[in-house]
C-alpha atoms as a PDB file:
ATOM      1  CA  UNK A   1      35.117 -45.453  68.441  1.00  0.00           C
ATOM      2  CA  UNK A   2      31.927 -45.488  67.199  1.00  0.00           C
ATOM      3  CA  UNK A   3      29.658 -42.011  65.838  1.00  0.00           C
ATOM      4  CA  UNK A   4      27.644 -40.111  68.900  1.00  0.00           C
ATOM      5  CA  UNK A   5      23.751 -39.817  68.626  1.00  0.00           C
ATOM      6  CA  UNK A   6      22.200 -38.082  68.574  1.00  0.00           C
ATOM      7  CA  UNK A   7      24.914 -35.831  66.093  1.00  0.00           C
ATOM      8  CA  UNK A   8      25.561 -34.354  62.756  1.00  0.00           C
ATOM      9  CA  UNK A   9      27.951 -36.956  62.568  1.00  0.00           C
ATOM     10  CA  UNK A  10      25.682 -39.645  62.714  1.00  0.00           C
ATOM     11  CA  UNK A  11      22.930 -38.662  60.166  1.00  0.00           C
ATOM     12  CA  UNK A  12      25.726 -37.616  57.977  1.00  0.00           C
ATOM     13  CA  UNK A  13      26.891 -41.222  58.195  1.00  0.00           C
ATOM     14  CA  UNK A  14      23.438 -42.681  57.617  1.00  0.00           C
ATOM     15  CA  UNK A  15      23.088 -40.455  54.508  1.00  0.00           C
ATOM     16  CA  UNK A  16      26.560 -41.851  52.934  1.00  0.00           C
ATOM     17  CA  UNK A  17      25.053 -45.801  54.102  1.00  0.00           C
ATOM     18  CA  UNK A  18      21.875 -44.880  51.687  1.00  0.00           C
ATOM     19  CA  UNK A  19      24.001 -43.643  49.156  1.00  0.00           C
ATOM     20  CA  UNK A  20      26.703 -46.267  49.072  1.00  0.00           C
ATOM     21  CA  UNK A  21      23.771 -49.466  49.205  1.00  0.00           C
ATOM     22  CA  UNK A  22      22.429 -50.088  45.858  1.00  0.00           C
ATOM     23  CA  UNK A  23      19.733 -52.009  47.994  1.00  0.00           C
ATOM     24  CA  UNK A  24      18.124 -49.011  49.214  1.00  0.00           C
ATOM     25  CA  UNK A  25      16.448 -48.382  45.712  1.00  0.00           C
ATOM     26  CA  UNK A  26      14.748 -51.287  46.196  1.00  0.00           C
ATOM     27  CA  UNK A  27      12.471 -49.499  49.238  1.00  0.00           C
ATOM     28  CA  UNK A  28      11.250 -47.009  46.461  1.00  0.00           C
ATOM     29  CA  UNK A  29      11.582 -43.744  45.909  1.00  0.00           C
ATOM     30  CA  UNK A  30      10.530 -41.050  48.722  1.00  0.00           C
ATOM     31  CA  UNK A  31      10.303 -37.168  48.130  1.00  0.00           C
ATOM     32  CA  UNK A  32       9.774 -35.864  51.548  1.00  0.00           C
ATOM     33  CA  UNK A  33      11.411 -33.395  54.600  1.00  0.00           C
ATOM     34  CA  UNK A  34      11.081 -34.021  58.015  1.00  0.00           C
ATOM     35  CA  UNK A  35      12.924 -33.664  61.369  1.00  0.00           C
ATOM     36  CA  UNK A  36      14.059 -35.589  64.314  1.00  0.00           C
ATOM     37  CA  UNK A  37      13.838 -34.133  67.846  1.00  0.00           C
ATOM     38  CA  UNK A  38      16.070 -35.814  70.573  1.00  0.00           C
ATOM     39  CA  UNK A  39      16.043 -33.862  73.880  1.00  0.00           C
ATOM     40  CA  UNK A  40      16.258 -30.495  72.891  1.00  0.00           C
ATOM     41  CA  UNK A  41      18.161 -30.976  69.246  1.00  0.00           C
ATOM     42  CA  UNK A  42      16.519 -30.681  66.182  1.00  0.00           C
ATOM     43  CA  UNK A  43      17.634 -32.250  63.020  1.00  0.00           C
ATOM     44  CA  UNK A  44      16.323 -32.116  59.361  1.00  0.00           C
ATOM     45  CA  UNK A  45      16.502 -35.097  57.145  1.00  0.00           C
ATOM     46  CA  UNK A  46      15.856 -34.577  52.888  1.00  0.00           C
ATOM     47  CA  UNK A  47      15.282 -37.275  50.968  1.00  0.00           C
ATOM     48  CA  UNK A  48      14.681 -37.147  47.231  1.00  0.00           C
ATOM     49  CA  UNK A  49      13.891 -39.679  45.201  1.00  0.00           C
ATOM     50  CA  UNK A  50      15.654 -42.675  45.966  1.00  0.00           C
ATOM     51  CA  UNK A  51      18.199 -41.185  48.788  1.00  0.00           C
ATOM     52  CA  UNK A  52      18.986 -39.062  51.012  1.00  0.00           C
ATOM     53  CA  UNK A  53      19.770 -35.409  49.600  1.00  0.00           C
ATOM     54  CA  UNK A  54      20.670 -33.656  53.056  1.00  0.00           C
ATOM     55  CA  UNK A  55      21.241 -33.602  56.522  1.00  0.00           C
ATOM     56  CA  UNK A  56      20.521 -30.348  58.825  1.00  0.00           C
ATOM     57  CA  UNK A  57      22.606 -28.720  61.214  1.00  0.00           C
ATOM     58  CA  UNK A  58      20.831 -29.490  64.705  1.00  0.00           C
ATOM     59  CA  UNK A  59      18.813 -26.392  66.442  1.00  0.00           C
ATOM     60  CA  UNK A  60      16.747 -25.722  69.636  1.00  0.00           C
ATOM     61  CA  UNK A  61      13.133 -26.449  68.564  1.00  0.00           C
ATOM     62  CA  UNK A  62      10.685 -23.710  69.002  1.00  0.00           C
ATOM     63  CA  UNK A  63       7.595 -24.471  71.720  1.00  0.00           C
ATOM     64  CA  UNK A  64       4.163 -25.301  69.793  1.00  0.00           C
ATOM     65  CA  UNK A  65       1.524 -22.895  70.902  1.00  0.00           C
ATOM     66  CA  UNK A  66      -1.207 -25.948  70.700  1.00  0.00           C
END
């Protein structure tokens, strides 16, 4: 049975694939935050350096007032 995305679960996965592939260095190193919106989830992604540091708990995202 395979991981559900959009999940927890799944980015959780995708950080301990990063962290387990020495090949992934190769890509270079990143320092950044961001999030991923599917539907009405929200999830935050940290990477640092040359992997990913943490995974965010998914929330509603707030309406832009643009």
């Amino acid at each position: 049975m395979g991981i559900r995305f959009p999940s927890l679960e799944f980015f959780q996965a995708l950080q301990q694939k990063i962290k387990d592939d020495p090949e992934f260095e190769k890509l270079g190193v990143c320092d950044t935050t961001f999030g991923v919106r599917v539907g009405d989830a929200l999830f935050s992604l940290h990477f640092e350096v040359y992997g990913s540091s943490s995974t965010g708990a998914p929330t509603r995202p707030t309406r832009s007032t643009r």
